[in-house]
Protein backbone atom coordinates (compact mmCIF):
# COMPACT_ATOMS: atom_id res chain seq x y z
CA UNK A 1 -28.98 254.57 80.91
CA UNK A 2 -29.16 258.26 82.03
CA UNK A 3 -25.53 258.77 81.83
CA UNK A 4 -25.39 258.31 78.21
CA UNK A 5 -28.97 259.90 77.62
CA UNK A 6 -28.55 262.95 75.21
CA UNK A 7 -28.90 265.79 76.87
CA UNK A 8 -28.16 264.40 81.00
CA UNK A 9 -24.77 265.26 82.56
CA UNK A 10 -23.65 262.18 83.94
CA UNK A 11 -21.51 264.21 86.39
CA UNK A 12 -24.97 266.05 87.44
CA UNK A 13 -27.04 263.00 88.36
CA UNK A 14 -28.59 262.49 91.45
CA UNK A 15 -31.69 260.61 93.24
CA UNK A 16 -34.98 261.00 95.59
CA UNK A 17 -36.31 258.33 97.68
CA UNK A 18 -39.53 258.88 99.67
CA UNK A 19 -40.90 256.44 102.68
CA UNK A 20 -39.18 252.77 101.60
CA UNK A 21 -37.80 254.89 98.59
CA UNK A 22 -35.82 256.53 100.73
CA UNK A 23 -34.47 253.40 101.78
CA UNK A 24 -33.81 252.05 98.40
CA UNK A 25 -32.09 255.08 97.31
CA UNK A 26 -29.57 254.90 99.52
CA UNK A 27 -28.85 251.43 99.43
CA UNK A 28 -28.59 251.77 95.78
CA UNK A 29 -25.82 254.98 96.04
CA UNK A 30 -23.98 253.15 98.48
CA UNK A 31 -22.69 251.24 95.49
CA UNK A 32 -23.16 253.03 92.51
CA UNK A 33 -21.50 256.09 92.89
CA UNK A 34 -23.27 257.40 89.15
CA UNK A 35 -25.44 258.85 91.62
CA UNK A 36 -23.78 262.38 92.60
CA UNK A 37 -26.91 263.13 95.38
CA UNK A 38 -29.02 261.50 97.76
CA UNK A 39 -32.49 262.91 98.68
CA UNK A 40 -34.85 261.53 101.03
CA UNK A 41 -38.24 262.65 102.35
CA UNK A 42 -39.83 260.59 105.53
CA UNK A 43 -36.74 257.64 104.82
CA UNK A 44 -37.93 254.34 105.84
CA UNK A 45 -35.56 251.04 106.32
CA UNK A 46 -38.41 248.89 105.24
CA UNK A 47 -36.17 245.78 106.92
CA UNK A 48 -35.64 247.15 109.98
CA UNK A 49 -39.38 247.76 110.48
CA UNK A 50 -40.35 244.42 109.24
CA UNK A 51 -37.95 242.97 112.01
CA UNK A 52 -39.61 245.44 114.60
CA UNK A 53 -43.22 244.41 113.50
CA UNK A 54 -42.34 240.63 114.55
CA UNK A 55 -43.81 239.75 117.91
CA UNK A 56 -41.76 236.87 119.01
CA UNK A 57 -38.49 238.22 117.16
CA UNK A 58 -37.30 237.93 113.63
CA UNK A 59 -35.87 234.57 114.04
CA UNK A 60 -39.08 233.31 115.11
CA UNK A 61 -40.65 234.89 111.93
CA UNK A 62 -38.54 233.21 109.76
CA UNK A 63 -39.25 229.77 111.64
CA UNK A 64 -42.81 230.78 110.75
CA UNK A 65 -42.29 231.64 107.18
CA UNK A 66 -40.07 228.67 106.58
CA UNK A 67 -43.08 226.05 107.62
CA UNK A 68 -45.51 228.71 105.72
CA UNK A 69 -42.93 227.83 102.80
CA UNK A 70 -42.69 224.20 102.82
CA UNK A 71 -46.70 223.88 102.94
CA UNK A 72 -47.16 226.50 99.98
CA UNK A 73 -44.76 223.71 98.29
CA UNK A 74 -46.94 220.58 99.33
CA UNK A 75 -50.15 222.33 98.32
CA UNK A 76 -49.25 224.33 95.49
CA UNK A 77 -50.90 227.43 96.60
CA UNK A 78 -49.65 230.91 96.61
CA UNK A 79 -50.35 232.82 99.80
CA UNK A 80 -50.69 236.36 99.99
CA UNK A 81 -51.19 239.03 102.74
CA UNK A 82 -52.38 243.01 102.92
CA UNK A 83 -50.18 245.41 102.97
CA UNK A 84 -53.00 248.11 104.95
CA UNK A 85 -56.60 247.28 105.53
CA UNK A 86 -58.69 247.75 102.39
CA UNK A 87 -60.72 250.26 103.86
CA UNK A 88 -61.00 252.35 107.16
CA UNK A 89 -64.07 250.21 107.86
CA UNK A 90 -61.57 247.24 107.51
CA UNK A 91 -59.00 249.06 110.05
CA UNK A 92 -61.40 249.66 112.46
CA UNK A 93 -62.32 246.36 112.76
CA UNK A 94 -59.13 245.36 113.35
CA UNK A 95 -58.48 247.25 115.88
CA UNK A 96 -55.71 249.80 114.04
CA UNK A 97 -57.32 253.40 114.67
CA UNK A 98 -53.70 255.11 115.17
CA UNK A 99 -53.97 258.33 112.85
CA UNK A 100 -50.79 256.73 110.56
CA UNK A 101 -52.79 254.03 109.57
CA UNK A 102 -55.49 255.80 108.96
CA UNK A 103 -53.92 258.30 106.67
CA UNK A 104 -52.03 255.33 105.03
CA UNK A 105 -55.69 253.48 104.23
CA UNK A 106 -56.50 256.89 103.03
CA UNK A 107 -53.80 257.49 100.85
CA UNK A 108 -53.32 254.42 99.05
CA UNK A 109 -56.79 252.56 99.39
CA UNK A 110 -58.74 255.85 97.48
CA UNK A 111 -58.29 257.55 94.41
CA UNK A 112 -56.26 260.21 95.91
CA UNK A 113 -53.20 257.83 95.74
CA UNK A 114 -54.94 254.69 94.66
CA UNK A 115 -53.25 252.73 91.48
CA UNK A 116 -56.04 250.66 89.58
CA UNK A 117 -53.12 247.90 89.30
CA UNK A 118 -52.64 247.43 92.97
CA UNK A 119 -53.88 244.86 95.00
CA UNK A 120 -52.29 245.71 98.18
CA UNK A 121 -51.15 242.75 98.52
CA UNK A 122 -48.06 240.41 98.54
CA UNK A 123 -46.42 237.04 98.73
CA UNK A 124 -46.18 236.19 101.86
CA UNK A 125 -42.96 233.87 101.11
CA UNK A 126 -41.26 237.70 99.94
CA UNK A 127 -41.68 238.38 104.13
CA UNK A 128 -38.41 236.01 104.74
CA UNK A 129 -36.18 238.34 102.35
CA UNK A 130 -37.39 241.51 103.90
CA UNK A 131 -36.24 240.61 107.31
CA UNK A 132 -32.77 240.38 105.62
CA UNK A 133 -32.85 243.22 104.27
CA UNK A 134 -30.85 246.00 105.82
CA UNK A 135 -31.48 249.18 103.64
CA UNK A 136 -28.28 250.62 105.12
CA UNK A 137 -25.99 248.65 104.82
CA UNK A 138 -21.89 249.51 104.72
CA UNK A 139 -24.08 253.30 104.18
CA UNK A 140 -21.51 254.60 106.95
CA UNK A 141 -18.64 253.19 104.83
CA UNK A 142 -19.72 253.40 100.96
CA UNK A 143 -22.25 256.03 100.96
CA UNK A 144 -20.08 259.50 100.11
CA UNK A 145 -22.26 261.31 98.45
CA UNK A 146 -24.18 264.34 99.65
CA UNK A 147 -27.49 263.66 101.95
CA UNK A 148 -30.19 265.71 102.23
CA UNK A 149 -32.89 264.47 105.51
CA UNK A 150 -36.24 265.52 105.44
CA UNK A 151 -38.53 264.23 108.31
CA UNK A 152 -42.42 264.88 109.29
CA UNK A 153 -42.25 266.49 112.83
CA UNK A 154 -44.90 264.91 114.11
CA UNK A 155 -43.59 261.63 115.03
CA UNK A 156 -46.06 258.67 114.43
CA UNK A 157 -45.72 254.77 114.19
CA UNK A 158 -44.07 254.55 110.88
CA UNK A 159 -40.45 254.66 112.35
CA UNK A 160 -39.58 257.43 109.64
CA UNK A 161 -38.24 260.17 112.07
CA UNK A 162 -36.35 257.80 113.96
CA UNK A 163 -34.90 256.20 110.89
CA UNK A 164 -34.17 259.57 109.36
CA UNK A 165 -32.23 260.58 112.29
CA UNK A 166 -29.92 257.04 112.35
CA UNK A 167 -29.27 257.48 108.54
CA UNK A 168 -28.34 261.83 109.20
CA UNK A 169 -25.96 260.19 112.20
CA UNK A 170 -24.29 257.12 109.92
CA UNK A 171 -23.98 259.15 106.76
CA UNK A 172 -20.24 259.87 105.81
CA UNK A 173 -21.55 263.40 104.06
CA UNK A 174 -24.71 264.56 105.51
CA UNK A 175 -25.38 268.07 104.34
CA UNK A 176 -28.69 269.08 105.66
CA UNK A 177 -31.52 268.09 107.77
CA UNK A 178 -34.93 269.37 107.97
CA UNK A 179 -38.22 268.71 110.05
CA UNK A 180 -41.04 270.25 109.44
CA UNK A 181 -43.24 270.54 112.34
CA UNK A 182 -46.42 269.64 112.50
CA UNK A 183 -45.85 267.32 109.25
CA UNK A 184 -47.58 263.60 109.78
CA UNK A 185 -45.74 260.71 107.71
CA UNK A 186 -48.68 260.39 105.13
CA UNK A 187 -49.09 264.38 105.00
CA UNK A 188 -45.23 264.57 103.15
CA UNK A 189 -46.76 262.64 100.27
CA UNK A 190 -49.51 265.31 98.69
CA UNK A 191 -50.26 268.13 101.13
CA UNK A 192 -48.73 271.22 99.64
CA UNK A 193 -48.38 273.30 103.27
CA UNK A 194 -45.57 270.67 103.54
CA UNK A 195 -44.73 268.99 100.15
CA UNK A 196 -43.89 272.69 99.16
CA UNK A 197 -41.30 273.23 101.49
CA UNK A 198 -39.83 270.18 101.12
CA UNK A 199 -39.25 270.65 97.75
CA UNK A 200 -37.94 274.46 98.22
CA UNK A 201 -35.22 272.71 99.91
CA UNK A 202 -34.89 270.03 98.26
CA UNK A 203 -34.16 272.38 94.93
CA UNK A 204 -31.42 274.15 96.77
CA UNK A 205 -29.65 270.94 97.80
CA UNK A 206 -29.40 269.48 94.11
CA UNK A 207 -28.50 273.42 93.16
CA UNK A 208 -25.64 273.16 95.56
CA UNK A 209 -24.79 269.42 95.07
CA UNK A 210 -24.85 268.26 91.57
């Protein structure tokens, strides 16, 4: 526990969330008010886009899942799904050239992000909770801590911008938004032209905050 971690001042603790991280840290401060600071770089609501990413409607998605379910049960096989195309080679072939998903495949499918433990991929049954999942949640009611925003500028197919902007306009304590223009989702993650500033601000808010 940080807050009784020699050393930490539990009064000076705060937290960072990038893409779904962003998400999950507020929807985590919302309710544990430990947390003195929320930071978030390129926030996404990882339910919300799940629930956009269904053709026929979420409801219909969790008809789908719910059959998907019952026949895992009968057969007694596990099935799983990517998360990105394993390559660009895969991507192209599928028909998703969009610059977003490219940088994604390159991001997490090489070494330059790349874990040796990842598989990209994942249960397929885990679909049905994340189209419950709100990340925001009572945020406009429980989360009263500071909020820092910090969005890509150039606004792609990830849904972070427009996410960013709902969470700066439900917030009860926003405290500062920033775009950086000519930013791209993927380029927040490692390129220093932008991770740089993001972090020069970043610094001041938890100077100021915690």
């Amino acid at each position: 526990m940080l807050t009784t971690t020699p050393g930490i001042d539990p009064r000076r603790i705060g937290v960072l969330g990038v893409c779904a991280g962003g998400g999950y840290a507020v929807h985590t401060a919302r309710t544990d008010h430990r947390i003195k600071a929320v930071g978030t770089v390129v926030p996404v609501n990882i339910g919300a886009a799940f629930r956009s990413f269904s053709p026929d409607g979420p409801a219909a998605a969790l008809d789908a899942l719910a059959d998907a379910r019952t026949e895992e049960t009968r057969s007694g096989e596990t099935t799983r799904v990517n998360w990105l195309p394993d390559t660009l080679e895969d991507a192209t072939t599928a028909g998703l050239t969009d610059i977003d998903t490219t940088q994604a495949v390159t991001y997490y499918r090489t070494e330059r992000g790349g874990n040796e433990h990842s598989t990209n991929r994942r249960l397929l049954r885990s679909d049905s909770l994340l189209l419950g999942y709100d990340a925001f949640h009572l945020a406009d009611q429980l989360m009263t801590q500071p909020l820092q925003v910090i969005l890509a500028g150039r606004i792609g197919n990830t849904g972070s911008y427009d996410t960013g902007m709902q969470l700066w306009k439900l917030a009860p304590n926003p405290v500062d938004l920033m775009v950086i223009d000519g930013a791209g989702h993927y380029e927040m993650y490692d390129e220093p032209e932008y991770v740089d500033a993001a972090v020069e601000r970043l610094t001041s808010f938890y100077a100021n905050n915690l």
